[in-house]
Structure formats: structure tokens, C-alpha cells
Protein backbone atom coordinates (compact mmCIF):
# COMPACT_ATOMS: atom_id res chain seq x y z
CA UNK A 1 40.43 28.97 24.86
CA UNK A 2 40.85 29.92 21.53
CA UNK A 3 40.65 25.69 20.28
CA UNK A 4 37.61 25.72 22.71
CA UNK A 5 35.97 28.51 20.51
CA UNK A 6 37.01 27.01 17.26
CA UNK A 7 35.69 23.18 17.97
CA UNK A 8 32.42 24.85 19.87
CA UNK A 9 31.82 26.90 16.46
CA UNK A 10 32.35 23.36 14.44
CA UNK A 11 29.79 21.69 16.38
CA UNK A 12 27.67 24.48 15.87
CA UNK A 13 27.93 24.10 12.18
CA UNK A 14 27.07 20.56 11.86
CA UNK A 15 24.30 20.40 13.92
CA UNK A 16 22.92 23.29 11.71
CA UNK A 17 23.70 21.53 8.68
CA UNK A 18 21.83 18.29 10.15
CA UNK A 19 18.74 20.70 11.05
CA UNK A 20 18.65 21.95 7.75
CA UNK A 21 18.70 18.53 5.99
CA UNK A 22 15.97 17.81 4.06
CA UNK A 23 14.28 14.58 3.16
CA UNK A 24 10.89 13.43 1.88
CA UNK A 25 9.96 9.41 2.35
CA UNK A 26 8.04 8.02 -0.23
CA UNK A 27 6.44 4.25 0.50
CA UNK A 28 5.96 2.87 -2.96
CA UNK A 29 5.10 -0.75 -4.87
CA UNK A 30 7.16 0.19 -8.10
CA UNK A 31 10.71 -1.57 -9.18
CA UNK A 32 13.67 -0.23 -7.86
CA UNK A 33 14.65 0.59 -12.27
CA UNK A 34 11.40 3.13 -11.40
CA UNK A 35 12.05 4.94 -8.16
CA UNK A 36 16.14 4.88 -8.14
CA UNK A 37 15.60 6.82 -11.63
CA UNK A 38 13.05 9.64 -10.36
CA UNK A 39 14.93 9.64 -6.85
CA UNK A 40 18.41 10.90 -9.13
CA UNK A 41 15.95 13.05 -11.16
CA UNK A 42 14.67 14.58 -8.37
CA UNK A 43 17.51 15.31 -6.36
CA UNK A 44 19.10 16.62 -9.08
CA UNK A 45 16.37 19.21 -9.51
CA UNK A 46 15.89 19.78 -5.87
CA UNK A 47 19.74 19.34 -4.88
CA UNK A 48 18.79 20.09 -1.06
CA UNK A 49 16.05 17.46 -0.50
CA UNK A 50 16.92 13.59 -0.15
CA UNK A 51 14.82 11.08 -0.98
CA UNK A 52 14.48 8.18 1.14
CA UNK A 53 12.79 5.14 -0.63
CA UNK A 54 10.72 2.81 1.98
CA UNK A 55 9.80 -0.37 -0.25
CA UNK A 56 6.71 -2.16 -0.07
CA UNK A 57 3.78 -3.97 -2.02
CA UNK A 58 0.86 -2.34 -2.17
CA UNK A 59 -1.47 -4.31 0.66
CA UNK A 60 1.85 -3.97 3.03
CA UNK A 61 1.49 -0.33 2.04
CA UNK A 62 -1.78 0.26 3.04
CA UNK A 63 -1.45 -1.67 6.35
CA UNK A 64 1.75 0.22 7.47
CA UNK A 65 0.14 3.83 6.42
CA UNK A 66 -2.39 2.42 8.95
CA UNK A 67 -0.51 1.67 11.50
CA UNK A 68 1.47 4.71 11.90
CA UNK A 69 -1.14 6.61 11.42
CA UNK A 70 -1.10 8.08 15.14
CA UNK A 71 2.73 9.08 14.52
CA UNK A 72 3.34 9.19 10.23
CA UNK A 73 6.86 8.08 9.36
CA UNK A 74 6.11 8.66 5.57
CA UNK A 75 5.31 11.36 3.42
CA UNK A 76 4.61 10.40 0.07
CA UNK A 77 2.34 7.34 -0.84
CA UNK A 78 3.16 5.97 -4.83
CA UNK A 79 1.63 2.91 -6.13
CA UNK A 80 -0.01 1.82 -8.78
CA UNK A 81 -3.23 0.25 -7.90
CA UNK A 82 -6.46 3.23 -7.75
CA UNK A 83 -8.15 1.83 -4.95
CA UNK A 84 -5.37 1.70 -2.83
CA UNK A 85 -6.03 4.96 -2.92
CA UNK A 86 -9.77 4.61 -2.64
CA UNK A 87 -8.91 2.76 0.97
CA UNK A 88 -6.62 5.04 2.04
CA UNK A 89 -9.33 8.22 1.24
CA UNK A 90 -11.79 6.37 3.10
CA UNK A 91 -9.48 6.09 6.39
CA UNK A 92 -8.85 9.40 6.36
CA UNK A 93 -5.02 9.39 5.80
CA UNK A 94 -4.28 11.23 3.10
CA UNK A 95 -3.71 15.00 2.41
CA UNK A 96 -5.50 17.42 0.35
CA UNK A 97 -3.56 19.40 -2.01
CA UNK A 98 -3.58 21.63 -5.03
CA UNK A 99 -0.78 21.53 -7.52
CA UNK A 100 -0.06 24.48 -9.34
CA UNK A 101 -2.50 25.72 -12.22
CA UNK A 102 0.35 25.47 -14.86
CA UNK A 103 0.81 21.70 -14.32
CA UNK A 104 -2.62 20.63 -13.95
CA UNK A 105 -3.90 22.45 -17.03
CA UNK A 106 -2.15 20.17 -19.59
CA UNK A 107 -3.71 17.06 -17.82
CA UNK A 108 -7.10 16.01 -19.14
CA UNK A 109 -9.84 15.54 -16.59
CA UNK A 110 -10.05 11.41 -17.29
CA UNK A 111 -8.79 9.00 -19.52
CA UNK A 112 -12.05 7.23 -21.33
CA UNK A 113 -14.43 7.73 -18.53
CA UNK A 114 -11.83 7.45 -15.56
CA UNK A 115 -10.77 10.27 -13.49
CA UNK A 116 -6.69 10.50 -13.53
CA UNK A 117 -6.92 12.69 -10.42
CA UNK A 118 -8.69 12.60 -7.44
CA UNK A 119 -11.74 15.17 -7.71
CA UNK A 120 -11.29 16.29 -3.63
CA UNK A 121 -7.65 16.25 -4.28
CA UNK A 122 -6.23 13.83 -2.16
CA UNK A 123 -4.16 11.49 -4.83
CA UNK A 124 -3.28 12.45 -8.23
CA UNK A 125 -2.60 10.08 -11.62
CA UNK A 126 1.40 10.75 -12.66
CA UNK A 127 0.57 7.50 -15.14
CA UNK A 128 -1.64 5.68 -17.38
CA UNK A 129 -1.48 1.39 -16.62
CA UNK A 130 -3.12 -0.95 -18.50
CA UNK A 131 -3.05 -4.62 -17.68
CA UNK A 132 -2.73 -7.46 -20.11
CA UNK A 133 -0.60 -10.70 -21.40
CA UNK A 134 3.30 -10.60 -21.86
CA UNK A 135 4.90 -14.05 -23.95
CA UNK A 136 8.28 -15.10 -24.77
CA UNK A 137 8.31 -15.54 -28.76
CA UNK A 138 11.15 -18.36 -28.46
CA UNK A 139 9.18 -20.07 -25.77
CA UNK A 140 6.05 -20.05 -27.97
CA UNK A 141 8.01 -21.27 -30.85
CA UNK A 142 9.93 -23.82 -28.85
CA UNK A 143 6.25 -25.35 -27.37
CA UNK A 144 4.54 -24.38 -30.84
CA UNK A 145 1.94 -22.07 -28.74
CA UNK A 146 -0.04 -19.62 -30.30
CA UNK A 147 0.39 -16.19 -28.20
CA UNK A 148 -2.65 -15.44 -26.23
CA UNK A 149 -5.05 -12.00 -26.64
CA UNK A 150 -7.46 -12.48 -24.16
CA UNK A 151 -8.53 -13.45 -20.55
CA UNK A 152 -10.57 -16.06 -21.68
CA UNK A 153 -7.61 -17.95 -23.92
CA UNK A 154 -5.46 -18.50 -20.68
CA UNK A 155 -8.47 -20.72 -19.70
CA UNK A 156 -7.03 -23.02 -22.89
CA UNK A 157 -5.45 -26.28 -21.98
CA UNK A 158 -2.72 -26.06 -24.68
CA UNK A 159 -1.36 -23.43 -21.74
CA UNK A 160 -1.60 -25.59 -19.01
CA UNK A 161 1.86 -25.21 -16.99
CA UNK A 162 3.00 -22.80 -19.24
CA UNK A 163 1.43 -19.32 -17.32
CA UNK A 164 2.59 -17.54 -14.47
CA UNK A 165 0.88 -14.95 -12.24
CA UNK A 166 1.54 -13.38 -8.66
CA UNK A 167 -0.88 -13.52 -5.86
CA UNK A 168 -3.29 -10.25 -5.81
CA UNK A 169 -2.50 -10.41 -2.09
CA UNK A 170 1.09 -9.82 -2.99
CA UNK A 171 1.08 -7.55 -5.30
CA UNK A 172 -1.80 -4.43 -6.26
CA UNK A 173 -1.08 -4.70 -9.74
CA UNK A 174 -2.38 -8.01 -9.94
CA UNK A 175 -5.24 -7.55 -7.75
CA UNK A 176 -6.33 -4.93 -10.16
CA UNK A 177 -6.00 -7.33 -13.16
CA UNK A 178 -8.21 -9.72 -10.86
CA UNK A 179 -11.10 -7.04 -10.50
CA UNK A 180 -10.79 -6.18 -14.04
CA UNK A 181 -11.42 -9.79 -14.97
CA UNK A 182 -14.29 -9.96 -12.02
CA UNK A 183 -15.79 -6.42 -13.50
CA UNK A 184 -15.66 -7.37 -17.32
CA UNK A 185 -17.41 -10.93 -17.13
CA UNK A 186 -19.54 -10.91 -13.59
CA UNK A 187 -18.72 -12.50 -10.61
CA UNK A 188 -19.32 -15.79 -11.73
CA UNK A 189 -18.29 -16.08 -14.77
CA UNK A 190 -14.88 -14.11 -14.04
CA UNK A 191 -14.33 -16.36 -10.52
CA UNK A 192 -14.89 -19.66 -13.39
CA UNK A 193 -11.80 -18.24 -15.71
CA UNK A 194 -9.95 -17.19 -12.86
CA UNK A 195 -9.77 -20.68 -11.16
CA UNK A 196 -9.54 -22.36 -14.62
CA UNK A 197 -6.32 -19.84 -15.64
CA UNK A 198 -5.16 -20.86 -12.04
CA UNK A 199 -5.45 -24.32 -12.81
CA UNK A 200 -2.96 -23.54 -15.90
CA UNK A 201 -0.43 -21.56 -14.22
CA UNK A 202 2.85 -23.11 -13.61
CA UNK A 203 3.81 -21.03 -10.28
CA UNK A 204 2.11 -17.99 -8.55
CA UNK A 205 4.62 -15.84 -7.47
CA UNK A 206 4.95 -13.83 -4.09
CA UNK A 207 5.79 -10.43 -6.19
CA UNK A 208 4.70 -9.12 -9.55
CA UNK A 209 8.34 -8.69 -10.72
CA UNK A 210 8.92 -12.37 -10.34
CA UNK A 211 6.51 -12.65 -13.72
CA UNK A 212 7.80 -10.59 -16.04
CA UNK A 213 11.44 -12.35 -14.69
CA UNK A 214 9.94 -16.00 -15.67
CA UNK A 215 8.78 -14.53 -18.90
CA UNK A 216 12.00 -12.89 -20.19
CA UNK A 217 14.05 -15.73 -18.60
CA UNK A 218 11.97 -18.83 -20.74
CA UNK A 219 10.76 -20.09 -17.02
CA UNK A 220 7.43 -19.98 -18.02
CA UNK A 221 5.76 -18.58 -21.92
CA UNK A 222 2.96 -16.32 -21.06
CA UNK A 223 2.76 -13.64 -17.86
CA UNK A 224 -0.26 -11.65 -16.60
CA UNK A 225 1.54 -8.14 -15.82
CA UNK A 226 1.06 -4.48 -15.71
CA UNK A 227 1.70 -2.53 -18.89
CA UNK A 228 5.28 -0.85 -17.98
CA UNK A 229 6.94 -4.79 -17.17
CA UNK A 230 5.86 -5.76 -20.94
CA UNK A 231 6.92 -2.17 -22.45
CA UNK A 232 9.99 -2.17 -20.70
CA UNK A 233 11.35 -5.57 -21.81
CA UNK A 234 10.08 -4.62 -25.08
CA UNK A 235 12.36 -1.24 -25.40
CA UNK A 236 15.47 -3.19 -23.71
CA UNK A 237 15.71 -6.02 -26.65
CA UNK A 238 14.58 -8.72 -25.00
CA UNK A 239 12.39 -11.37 -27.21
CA UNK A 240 9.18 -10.42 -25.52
CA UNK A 241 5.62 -9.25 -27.10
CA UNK A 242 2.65 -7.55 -24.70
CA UNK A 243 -1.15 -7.54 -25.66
CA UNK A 244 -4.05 -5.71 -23.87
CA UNK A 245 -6.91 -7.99 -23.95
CA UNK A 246 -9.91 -6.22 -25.57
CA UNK A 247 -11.26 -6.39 -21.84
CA UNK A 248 -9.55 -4.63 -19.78
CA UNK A 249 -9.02 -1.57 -17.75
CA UNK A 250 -6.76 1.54 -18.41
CA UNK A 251 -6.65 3.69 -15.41
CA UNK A 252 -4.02 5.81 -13.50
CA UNK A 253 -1.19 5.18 -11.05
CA UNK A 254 -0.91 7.72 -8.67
CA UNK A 255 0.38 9.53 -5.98
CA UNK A 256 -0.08 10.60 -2.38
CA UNK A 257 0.46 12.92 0.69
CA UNK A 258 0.55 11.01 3.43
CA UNK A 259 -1.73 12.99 6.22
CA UNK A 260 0.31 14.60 9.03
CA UNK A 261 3.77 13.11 7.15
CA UNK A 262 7.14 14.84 8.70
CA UNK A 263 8.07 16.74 5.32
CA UNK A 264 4.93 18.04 3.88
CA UNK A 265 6.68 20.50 1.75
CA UNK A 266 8.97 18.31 0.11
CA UNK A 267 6.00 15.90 -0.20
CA UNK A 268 4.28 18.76 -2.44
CA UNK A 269 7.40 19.69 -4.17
CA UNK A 270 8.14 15.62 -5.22
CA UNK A 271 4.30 15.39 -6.54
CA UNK A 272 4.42 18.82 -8.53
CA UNK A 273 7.83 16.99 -9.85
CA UNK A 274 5.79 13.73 -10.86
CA UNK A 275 3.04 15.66 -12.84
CA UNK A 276 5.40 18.43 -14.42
CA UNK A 277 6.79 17.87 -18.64
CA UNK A 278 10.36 17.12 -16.85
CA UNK A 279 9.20 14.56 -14.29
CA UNK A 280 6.75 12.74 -17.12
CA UNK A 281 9.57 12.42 -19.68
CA UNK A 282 11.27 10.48 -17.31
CA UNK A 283 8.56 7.92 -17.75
CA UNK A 284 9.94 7.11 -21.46
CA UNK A 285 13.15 6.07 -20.45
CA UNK A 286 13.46 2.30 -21.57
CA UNK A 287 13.56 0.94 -18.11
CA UNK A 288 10.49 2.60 -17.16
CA UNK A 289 8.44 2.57 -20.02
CA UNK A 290 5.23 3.76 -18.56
CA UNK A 291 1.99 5.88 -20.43
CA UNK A 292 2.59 9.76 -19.42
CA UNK A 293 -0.29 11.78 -18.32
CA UNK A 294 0.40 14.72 -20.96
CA UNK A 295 -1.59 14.39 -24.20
CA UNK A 296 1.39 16.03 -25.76
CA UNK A 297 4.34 14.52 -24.26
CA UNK A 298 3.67 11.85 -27.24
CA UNK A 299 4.77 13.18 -29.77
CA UNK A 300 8.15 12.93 -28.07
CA UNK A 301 7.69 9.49 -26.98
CA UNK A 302 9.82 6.29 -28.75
CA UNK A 303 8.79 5.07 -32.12
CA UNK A 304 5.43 3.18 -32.27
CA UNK A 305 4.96 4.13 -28.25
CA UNK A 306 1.38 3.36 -27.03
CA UNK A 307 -0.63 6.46 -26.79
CA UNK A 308 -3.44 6.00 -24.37
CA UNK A 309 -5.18 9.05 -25.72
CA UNK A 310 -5.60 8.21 -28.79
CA UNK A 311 -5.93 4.19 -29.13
CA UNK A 312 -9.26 2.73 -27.61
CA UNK A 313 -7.71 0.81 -24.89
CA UNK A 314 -9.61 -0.49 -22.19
CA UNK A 315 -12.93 -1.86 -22.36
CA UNK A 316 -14.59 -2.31 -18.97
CA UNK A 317 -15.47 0.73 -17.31
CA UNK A 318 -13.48 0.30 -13.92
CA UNK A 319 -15.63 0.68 -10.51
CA UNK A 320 -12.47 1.61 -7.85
CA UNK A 321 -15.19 1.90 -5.08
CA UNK A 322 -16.48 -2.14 -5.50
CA UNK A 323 -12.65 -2.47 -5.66
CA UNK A 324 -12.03 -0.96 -2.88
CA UNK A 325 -14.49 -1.84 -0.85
CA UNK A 326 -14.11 -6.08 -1.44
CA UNK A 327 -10.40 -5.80 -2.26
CA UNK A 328 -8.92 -7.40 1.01
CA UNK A 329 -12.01 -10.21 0.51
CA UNK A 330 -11.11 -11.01 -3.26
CA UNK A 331 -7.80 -11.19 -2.31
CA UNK A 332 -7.94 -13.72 0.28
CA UNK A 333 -10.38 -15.57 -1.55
CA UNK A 334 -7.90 -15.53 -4.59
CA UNK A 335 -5.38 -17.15 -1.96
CA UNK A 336 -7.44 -19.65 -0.45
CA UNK A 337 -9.36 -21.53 -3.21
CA UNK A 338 -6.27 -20.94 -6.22
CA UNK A 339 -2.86 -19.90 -4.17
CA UNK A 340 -2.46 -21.98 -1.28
CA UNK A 341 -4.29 -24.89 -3.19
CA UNK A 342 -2.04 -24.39 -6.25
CA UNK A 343 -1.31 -28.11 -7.06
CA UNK A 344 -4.75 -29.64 -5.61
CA UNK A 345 -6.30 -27.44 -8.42
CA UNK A 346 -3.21 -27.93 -11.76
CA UNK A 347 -3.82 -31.64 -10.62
CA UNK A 348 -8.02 -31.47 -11.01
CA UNK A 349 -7.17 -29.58 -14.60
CA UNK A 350 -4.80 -31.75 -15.75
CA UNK A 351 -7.06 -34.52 -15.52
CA UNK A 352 -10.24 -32.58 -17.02
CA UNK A 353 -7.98 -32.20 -20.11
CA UNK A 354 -6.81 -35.95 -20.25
CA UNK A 355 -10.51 -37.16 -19.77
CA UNK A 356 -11.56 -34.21 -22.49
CA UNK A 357 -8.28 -35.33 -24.95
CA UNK A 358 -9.24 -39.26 -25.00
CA UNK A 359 -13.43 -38.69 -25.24
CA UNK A 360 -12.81 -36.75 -28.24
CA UNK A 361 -10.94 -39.23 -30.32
CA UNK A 362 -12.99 -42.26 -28.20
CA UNK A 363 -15.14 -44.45 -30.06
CA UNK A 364 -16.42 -45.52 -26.95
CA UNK A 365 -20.36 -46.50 -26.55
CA UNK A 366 -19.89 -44.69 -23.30
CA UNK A 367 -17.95 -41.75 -24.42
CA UNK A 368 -20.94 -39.91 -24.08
CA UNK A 369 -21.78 -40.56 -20.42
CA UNK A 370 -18.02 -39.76 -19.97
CA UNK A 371 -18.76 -36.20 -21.73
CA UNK A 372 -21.48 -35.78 -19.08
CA UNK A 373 -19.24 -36.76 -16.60
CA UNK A 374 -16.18 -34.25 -17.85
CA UNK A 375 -18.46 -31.71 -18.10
CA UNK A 376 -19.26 -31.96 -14.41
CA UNK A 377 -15.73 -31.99 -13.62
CA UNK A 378 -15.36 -28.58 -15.03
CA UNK A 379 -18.44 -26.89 -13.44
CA UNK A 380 -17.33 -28.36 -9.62
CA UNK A 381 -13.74 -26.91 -10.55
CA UNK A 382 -14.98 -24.09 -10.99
CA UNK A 383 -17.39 -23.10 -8.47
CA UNK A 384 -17.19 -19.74 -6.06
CA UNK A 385 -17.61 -20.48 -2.42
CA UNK A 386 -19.28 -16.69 -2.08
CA UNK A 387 -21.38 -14.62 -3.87
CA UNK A 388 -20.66 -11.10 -4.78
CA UNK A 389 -23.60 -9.70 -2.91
CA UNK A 390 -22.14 -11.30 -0.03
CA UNK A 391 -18.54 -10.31 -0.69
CA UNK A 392 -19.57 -6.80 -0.52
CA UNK A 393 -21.44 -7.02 2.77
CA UNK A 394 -20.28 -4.38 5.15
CA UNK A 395 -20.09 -7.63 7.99
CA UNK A 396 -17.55 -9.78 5.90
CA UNK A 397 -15.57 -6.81 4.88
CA UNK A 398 -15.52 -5.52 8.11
CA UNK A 399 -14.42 -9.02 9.21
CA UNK A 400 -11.21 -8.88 7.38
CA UNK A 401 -10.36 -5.45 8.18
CA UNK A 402 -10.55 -5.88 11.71
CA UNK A 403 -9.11 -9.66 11.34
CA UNK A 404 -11.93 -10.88 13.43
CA UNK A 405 -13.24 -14.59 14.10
CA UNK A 406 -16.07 -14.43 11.13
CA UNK A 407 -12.61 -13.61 8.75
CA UNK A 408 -11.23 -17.09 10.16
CA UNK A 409 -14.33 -18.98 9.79
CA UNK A 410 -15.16 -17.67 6.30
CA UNK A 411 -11.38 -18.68 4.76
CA UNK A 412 -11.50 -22.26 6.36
CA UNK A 413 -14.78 -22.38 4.86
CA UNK A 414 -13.33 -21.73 1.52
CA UNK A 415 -9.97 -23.56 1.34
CA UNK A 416 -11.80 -26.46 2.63
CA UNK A 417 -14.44 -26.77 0.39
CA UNK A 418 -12.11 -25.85 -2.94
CA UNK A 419 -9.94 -28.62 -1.52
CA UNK A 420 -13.05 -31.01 -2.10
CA UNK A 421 -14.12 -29.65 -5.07
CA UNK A 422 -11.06 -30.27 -7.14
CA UNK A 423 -10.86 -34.04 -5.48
CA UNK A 424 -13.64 -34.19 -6.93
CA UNK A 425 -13.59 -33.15 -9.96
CA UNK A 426 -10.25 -35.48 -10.47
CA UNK A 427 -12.88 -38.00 -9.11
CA UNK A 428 -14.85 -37.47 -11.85
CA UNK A 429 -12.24 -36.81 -14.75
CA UNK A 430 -11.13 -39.88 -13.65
CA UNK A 431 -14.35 -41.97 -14.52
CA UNK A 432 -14.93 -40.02 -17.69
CA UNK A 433 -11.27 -41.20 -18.87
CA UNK A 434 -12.64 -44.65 -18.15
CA UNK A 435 -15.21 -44.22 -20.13
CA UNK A 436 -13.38 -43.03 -23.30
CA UNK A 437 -11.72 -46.70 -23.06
């Protein structure tokens, strides 16, 4: 009886050590260098609470918070890009909260014009991103390339072959960087350097890490990345240099309670964590590398550290609500007319910049007409199967949210008639090299 007693009271004791476990579940976008260092942090502050790390890129983010949102497995949502949030707000699945008045009264009310927190409370900034150009120096030596400072230069043919990007379908980061680009130079004009720097990437890559991995490695020169993947290599040695173009955005990354999540306690505890001097430290830890939140964390940050607050960065006033409410239609546009008719469209620019290399050292009495002709190439290159008014309308964005047979109809549409334009604008690059003979 009495061994009866003693294994019944054991049992007893583990189950109430398994009741009183605690976890919180955070979905996040960020690199494992990011969350394994705040999940130690973390648990080492709050030594009873576990955190359990569900990976995922930001659109595969949004689209499982979506579909669990009758039963929530998670209970933190952490990502970079703003209008992942914006979506999120919009669908109702995230919580309101208040963090306490001692942490939110060292954080300014916006960075430039931008709010860093939600103003109903439901998401909050923990970091300041800006988006811009990362380069190997050796590679740029080795191909005697000039480093890049702007959007506009990765449109040069010097770079063709030599960029790399990720798909804005795979990866938030980059889908911001694709707004920005839409936002600072129109919808036309952007969608025009946006195929054209397509046409002079090397690869597109299925996740934003795999850039700033080409870059370092000498794959590829020049990478279009986030802030923190430039910074970071920066602070770790390697032979890398990062420039925001004078056009760009600098806005926050955030964080989330998930609506109805299983630990909403912990959630609070892990976001008061984020925004409090000990958790935004952790942000200048070389790995990391990211823009803190505090004004005065600075002037403990690494020498010559970017300081968001008191550098003009930025440049173009970022709209998170047109973001939000075209993102899944930019992105799939992005995929059909540059990603998933990658070499249809390096093939059309490499032979612009053959025709455009041999007319201007031609002597040719038809060099002109081949000029005409070149110049044609470019502009059917570069067309945009949809206009912005239309990319916004509440029927095609509706389409792709609910995956419905005008969604379908619209991306044949588009891969099929970028497919013809860049045949024929090799047509025609083609006939204007003829001419330069």
C-alpha cells in the first residue's frame, strides 16, 4: 500500500508540473541568429515560460493566422513587414493591449512621419528597418563595378547578372522594398525599373536570407535586403558595404497578440520584453544588428551605428494601407511577369544591351532606325499588364483573397502577355543589332 501511495503521489506531481508549464508561441519571418537569441534572453528573464518558435515567411504567416483563426495555435505574431500587420488588423485577429506606461514613455510617437506603434493598440514597433543595396567589395573589384546607391542604378546594364533579389511573395521584407519602389516613383514608372532590375538579376530567390548568403558568399555582387542582413555582415567582418537609397522607406517591425491565442499572458509579458531597455539592447548584438526603438539606447550602440533618429533616412512617406490593401496583387504580379518568367525576361535585356552596345559605336547609315527600334524594345519590356487604379479595386483584391476564378484569369492574363512582350522585344533588339552592322 505504502508503494501504491508513494507512485500515486509521483504521478500527482508530474502532472502538476506539466499543468503548470508555461509556453508562449510566437510565428515569426526573422532568422533563426534573431529569435534563438531573444528566445535565451527571454527565458532567462522569465525562467518559467518556454518559448516555442513556429517559423514562417511573412505571406505563410498571415495565411496560417487565418486559418486557425476559429481555434488559435499561436500567440505572438513578429515580423517585419507593417502591413502584415495592416491585414491582420483588418481581419480582426489581433489583440488589443496596453504595455506598461514606463516602457512606452521612452518610445517616440513615429519615426519621420510613421507611427512605430499601432494607435488602437493592436501591434507595436520593437524595431526600426530600412531597406536598401548590400555589395561584396571583392566582387565589385573583381568585375570592376562601381557599387550601386540607388533603385534606379540596378536598372544599369553594367549589373546585368550580377544582382540578386527574393520573390516579394516569399518573403515580406522584399515585398516592402517592392512598394517602396512602387510608392517613391508611381506605378508606372516603379513597375518599368522593377522589370528592368529583374531583367538584371542573376537568380530570385525563394527566401530573403538566400540574398544576403549570395552576397557574402561572391555568388552574386549586389543584394536588395532589409537593413539588419547588411548591418549584420557588416559587424561580423565580412567584406560587405550597405547603402539606403535616398528613396526609400524607414518604418517599424513589429509585434503581435494573436486574438484568442492559448497563452495570452505570456504573450503580454514577451512583448513588454521586446519594447523594454533589456530586450532592445539585445538588438545590437552583431548577429542581429537591427535600429532600436529607444532614442537613447544609442548612445550605447557600436561605433558609427546608424541612428534612425537622428540621420534623415527614408524619403518616401510610406502608405501601409495601399500596401496592404494590393499586397497579395503586387505580389503575384511580381511573380508572374518577372519570377516565373525569369530567363524569358534576362534574355529580352541582354539583347536590348547588345543592340544598345553596337548602335553606339555603329557608323551605320541605319544606326538610327536601329535606335528607334532599341528604344521600342525597352518600352515593350517594360510595360505593366494593370493599372494601379485597377490593382486596388476591391473586385481584383477580393479575387485573390478568396482565390476565386477572376484571380486565375487575371495571372494567365499577365504571364502570358509578359511572355510576348519580352519575345518581342528580343524581336526587336534583334533588328536594331542588324542595323548597327
Amino acid at each position: 500500500m505504502r508503494h501504491l501511495l508513494w507512485f500515486f503521489c509521483a504521478w500527482v506531481f508530474v502532472f502538476a508540473d506539466l499543468a503548470s508549464a508555461k509556453e508562449v508561441v510566437i510565428v515569426t519571418s526573422f532568422p533563426k541568429e534573431l529569435f534563438e537569441t531573444y528566445k535565451k534572453t527571454f527565458e532567462a528573464k522569465h525562467p518559467g515560460i518556454k518559448v516555442i518558435i513556429n517559423s514562417k515567411q511573412t505571406n505563410a504567416g498571415v495565411t496560417y493566422l487565418r486559418e486557425t483563426k476559429a481555434r488559435p495555435e499561436a500567440d505572438i505574431f513578429w515580423v517585419s513587414a507593417p502591413d502584415a500587420f495592416q491585414t491582420l488588423e483588418s481581419d480582426g485577429l489581433l489583440e488589443k493591449y496596453a504595455p506598461p506606461k514606463e516602457i512606452m514613455g521612452r518610445i517616440p510617437a513615429k519615426i519621420g512621419d510613421y507611427p512605430i506603434h499601432d494607435p488602437d493598440g493592436n501591434y507595436f514597433g520593437f524595431a526600426i528597418s530600412g531597406y536598401g543595396l548590400m555589395w561584396n567589395k571583392n566582387y565589385l573589384k573583381a568585375h570592376k563595378l562601381t557599387a550601386p546607391k540607388e533603385w534606379t542604378d540596378l536598372t544599369d546594364g553594367r549589373y546585368h547578372g550580377h544582382l540578386v533579389i527574393s520573390a516579394p511573395s516569399r518573403s515580406g521584407t522584399t515585398h516592402l522594398t517592392v512598394e517602396t519602389i512602387l510608392q517613391a516613383y508611381g506605378w508606372d514608372k516603379g513597375w518599368a525599373l522593377l522589370i528592368n532590375s529583374g531583367g538584371n538579376m542573376g537568380s530570385i530567390t525563394e527566401r530573403s536570407f538566400g540574398v544576403p548568403e549570395a552576397v557574402i558568399s561572391g555568388q552574386y555582387g549586389i543584394g536588395v535586403v532589409i537593413d539588419f542582413f547588411g548591418l549584420s555582415a557588416i559587424a561580423s567582418g565580412q567584406p560587405v558595404e550597405f547603402a539606403y537609397p535616398s528613396l526609400t522607406s524607414v518604418v517599424p517591425a513589429s509585434v503581435a497578440i494573436v486574438k484568442g491565442g492559448p497563452n495570452p499572458e505570456n504573450a503580454r509579458a514577451f512583448v513588454d520584453y521586446l519594447l523594454s531597455e533589456a530586450g532592445q539592447t539585445v538588438l545590437f548584438t552583431p548577429e542581429i544588428a537591427r535600429l532600436p526603438v529607444i532614442p537613447e539606447l544609442y548612445s550605447k550602440a557600436p561605433k558609427d551605428y546608424p541612428n534612425p533618429f537622428k540621420t534623415k533616412m527614408g524619403g518616401v512617406s510610406f502608405d501601409d494601407k495601399l500596401s496592404s490593401g494590393r499586397r497579395d496583387v503586387v505580389n503575384s504580379l511580381y511573380d508572374h511577369i518577372i519570377t516565373f518568367r525569369h530567363n524569358e525576361l534576362k534574355d529580352a535585356w541582354a539583347a536590348i544591351y547588345r543592340a544598345e552596345a553596337a548602335l553606339a559605336k555603329s557608323k551605320s547609315a541605319n544606326a538610327a532606325q536601329g535606335k528607334t527600334l532599341v528604344a521600342e524594345a525597352r518600352k515593350v519590356a517594360s510595360q505593366v499588364p494593370i493599372n494601379d487604379q485597377r490593382a486596388s479595386d476591391k473586385e481584383v483584391t477580393g479575387a485573390f483573397r478568396s482565390k476565386s476564378g477572376l484571380k486565375a484569369q487575371l495571372e494567365t492574363e499577365w504571364e502570358n502577355l509578359a511572355k510576348a512582350n519580352y519575345a518581342k522585344a528580343r524581336e526587336l533588339a534583334a533588328k536594331a543589332l542588324a542595323s548597327a552592322k
